[in-house]
Every structure is written in structure tokens, then in C-alpha cells.
C-alpha atoms as a PDB file:
ATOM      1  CA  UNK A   1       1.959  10.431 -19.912  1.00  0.00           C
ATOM      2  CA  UNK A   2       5.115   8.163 -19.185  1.00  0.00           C
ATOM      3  CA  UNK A   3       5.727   6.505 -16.269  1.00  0.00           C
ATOM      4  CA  UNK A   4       8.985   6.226 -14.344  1.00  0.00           C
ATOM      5  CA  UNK A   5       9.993   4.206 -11.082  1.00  0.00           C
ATOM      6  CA  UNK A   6       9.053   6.266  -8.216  1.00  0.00           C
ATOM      7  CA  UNK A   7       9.824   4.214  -5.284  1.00  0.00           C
ATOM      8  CA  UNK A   8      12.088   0.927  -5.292  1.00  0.00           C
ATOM      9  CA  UNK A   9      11.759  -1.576  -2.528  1.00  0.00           C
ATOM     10  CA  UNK A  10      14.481  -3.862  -1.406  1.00  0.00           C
ATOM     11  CA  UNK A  11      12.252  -7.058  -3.389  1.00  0.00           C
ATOM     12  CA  UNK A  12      12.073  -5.518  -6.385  1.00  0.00           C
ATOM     13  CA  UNK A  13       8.458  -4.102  -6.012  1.00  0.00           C
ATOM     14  CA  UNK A  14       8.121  -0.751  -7.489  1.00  0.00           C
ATOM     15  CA  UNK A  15       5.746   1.865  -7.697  1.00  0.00           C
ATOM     16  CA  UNK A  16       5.410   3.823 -11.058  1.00  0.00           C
ATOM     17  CA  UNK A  17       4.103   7.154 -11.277  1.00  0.00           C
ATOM     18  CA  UNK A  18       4.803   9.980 -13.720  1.00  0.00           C
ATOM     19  CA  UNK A  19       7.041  11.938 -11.688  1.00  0.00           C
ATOM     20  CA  UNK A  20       7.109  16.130 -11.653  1.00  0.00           C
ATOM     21  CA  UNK A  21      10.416  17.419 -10.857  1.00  0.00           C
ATOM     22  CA  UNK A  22      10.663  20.830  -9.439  1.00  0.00           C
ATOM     23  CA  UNK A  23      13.310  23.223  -9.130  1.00  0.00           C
ATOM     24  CA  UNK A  24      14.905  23.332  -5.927  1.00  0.00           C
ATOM     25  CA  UNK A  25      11.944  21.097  -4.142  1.00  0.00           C
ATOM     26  CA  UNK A  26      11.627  17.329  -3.850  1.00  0.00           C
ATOM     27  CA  UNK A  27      10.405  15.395  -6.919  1.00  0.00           C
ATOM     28  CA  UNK A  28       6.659  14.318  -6.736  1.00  0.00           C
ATOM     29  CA  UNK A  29       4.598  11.490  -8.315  1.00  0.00           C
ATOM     30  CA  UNK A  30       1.151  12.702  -9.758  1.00  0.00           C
ATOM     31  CA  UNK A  31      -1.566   9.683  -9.842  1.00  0.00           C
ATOM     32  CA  UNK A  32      -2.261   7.250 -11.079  1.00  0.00           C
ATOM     33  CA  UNK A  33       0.461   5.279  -9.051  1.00  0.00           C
ATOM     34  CA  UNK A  34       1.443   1.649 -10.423  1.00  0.00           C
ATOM     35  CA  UNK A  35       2.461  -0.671  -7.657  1.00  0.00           C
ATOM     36  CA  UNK A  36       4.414  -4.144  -9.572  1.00  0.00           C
ATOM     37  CA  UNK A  37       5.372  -6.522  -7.933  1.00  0.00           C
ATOM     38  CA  UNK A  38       8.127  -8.991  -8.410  1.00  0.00           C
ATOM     39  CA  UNK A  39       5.846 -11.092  -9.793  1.00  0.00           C
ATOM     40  CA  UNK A  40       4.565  -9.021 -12.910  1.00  0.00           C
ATOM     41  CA  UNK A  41       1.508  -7.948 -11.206  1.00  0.00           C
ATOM     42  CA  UNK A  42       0.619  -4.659 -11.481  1.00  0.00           C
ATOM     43  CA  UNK A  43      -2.174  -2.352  -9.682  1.00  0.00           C
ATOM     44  CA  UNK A  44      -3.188   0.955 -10.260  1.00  0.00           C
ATOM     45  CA  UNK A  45      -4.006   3.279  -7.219  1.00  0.00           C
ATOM     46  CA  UNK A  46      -5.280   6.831  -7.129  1.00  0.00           C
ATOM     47  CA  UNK A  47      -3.397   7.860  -3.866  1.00  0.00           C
ATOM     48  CA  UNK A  48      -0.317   7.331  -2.707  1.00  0.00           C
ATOM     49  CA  UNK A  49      -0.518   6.142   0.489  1.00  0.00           C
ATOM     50  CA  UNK A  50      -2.576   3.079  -0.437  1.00  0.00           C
ATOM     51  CA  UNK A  51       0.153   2.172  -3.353  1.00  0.00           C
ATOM     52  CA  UNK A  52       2.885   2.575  -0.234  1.00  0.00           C
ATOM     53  CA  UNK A  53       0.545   0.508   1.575  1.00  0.00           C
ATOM     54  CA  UNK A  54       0.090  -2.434  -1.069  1.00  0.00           C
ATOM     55  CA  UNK A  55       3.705  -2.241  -2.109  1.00  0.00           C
ATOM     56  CA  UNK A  56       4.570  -3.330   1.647  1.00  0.00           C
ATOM     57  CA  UNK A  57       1.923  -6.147   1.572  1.00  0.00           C
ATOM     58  CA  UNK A  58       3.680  -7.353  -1.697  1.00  0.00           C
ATOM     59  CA  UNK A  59       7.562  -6.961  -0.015  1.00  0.00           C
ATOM     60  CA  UNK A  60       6.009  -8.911   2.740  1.00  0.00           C
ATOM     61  CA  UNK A  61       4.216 -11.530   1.716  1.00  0.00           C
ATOM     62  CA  UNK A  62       4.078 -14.411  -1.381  1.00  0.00           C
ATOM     63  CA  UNK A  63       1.066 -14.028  -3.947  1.00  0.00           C
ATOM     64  CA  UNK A  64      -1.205 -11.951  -1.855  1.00  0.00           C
ATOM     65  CA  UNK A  65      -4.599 -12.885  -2.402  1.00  0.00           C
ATOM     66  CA  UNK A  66      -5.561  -9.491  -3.835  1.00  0.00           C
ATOM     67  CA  UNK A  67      -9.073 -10.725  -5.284  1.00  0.00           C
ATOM     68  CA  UNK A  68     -10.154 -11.778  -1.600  1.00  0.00           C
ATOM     69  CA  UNK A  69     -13.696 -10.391  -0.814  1.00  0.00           C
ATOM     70  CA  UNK A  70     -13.670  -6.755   0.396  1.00  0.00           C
ATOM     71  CA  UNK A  71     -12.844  -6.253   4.616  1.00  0.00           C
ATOM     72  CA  UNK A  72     -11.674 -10.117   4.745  1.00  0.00           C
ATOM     73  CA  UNK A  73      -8.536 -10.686   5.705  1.00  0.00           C
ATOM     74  CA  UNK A  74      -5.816 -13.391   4.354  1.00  0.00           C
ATOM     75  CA  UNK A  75      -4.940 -15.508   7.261  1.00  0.00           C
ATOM     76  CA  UNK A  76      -1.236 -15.387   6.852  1.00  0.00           C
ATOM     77  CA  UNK A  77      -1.972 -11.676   6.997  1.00  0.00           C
ATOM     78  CA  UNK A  78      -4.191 -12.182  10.274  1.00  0.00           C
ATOM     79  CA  UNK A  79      -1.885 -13.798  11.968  1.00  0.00           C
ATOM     80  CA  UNK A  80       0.886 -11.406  11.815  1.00  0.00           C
ATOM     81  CA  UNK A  81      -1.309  -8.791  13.779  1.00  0.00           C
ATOM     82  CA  UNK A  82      -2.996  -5.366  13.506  1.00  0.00           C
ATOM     83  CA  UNK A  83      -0.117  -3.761  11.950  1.00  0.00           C
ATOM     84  CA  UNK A  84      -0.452  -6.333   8.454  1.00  0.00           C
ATOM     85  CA  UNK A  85      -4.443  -6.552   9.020  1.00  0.00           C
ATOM     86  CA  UNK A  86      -4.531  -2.007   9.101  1.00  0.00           C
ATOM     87  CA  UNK A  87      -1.818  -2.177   6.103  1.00  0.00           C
ATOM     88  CA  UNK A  88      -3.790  -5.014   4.215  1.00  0.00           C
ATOM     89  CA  UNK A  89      -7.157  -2.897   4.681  1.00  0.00           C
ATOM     90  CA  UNK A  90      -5.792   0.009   3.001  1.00  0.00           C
ATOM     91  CA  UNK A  91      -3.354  -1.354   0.313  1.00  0.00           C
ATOM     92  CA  UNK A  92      -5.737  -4.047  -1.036  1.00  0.00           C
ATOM     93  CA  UNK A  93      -9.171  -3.329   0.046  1.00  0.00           C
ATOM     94  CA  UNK A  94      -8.264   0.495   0.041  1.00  0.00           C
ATOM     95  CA  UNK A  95     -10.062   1.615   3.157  1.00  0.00           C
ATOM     96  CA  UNK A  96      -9.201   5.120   4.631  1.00  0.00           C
ATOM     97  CA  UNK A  97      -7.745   5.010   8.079  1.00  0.00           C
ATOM     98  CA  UNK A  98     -11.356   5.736   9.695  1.00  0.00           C
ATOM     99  CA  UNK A  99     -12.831   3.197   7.877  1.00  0.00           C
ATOM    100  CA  UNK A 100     -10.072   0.804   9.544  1.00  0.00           C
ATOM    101  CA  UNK A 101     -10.390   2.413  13.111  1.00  0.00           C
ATOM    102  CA  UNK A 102     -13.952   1.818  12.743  1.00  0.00           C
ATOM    103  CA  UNK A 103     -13.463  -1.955  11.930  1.00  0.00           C
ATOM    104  CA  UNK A 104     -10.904  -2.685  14.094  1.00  0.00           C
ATOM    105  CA  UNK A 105     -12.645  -0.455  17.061  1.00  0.00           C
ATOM    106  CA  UNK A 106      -9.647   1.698  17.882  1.00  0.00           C
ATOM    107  CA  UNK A 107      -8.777   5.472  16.988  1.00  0.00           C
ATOM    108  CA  UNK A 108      -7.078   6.837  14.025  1.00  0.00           C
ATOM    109  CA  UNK A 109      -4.332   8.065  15.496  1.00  0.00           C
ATOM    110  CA  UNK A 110      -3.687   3.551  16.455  1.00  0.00           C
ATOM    111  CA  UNK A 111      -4.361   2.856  12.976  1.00  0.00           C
ATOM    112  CA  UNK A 112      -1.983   6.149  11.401  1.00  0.00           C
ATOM    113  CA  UNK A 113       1.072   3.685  14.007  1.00  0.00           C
ATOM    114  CA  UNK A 114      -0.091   0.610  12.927  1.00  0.00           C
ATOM    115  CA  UNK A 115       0.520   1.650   9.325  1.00  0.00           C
ATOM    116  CA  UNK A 116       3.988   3.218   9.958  1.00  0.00           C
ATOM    117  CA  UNK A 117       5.011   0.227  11.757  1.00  0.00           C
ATOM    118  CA  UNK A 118       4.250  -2.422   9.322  1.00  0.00           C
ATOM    119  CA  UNK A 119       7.046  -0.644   6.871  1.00  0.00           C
END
């Protein structure tokens, strides 16, 4: 399977996937999805909305602490409110949007705005 750039952000992070072109539709990216960072690091996700998710945290912010223990939050992330802390969840610690609502005590529908804004 070879990969190709699927979606280019204005830093240089990318996110690979092998992409399926279809006649007359939009192209799609099948999984595994590669999110690399400026930096050379590179991490594979199974969906796509948690690559989007860490390929925002990467545009954002210097050497994420990716390794970080699972639910804690960077405080450079913290401090930049529930929009980072909801994107940070799912990119890096890959938590579905319940499982943030749930932490953060709000509904899904908060967290589903919270991720859109953070883009």
C-alpha cells in the first residue's frame, strides 16, 4: 500500500493516507492515517477524525508532549481552554467524543463545537 499526502496544513503538518479516487465522487483516504509533523514525527491513527484532531494539536502547538499519561492534559494546552483540552483528548489520548463529554461533564453535542472550533 503507498501512501500519499491527504491533507496539508498551513505548518507543514500532513496527514498520509492511501487515498481511493473515485469516479465522479470526492477522493477518500482509507486507514491507517499518518499524521507528520514538521518536526519528523509521525503517528499512525485508525480514524480520521482523531488524525484531523492531532494534526491541529501539532499546527498549534511546539513539541506536544504526546507520551503524557493518558486523560492528563499539557498545561500550555489547559490553558488555552476546552476547545485545545476536547481536541487534545481525542488527537493524542484518542478518546471518542463521549468519553470527553463524560470527563469534561458536558454533552456531546459541546464537545462535537468544541472540536470544530479549535480548527
Amino acid at each position: 500500500m503507498s501512501r500519499d499526502i491527504f491533507k496539508e496544513y498551513d505548518n507543514g503538518t500532513v496527514i498520509e493516507a492511501e487515498i481511493i479516487r473515485r469516479e465522479g465522487l470526492r477522493d477518500w483516504g482509507a486507514p491507517p492515517f499518518v499524521v507528520e509533523s514538521i518536526d519528523g514525527i509521525e503517528v499512525e491513527k485508525d480514524r480520521y477524525s482523531t488524525a484531523r484532531s492531532l494534526a491541529h494539536i501539532f499546527e498549534k502547538y511546539d513539541n506536544p508532549r504526546l507520551e503524557i499519561d493518558e486523560g492528563l492534559i499539557p498545561i500550555e494546552v489547559a490553558i488555552d481552554g476546552n476547545p485545545a483540552i476536547s481536541t487534545f483528548l481525542h488527537g493524542v489520548h484518542e478518546f471518542s467524543k463521549d468519553e470527553i463529554a463524560e470527563t469534561m461533564d458536558v454533552k456531546t453535542e459541546t464537545v462535537t463545537k468544541y472540536l470544530r472550533r479549535f480548527r
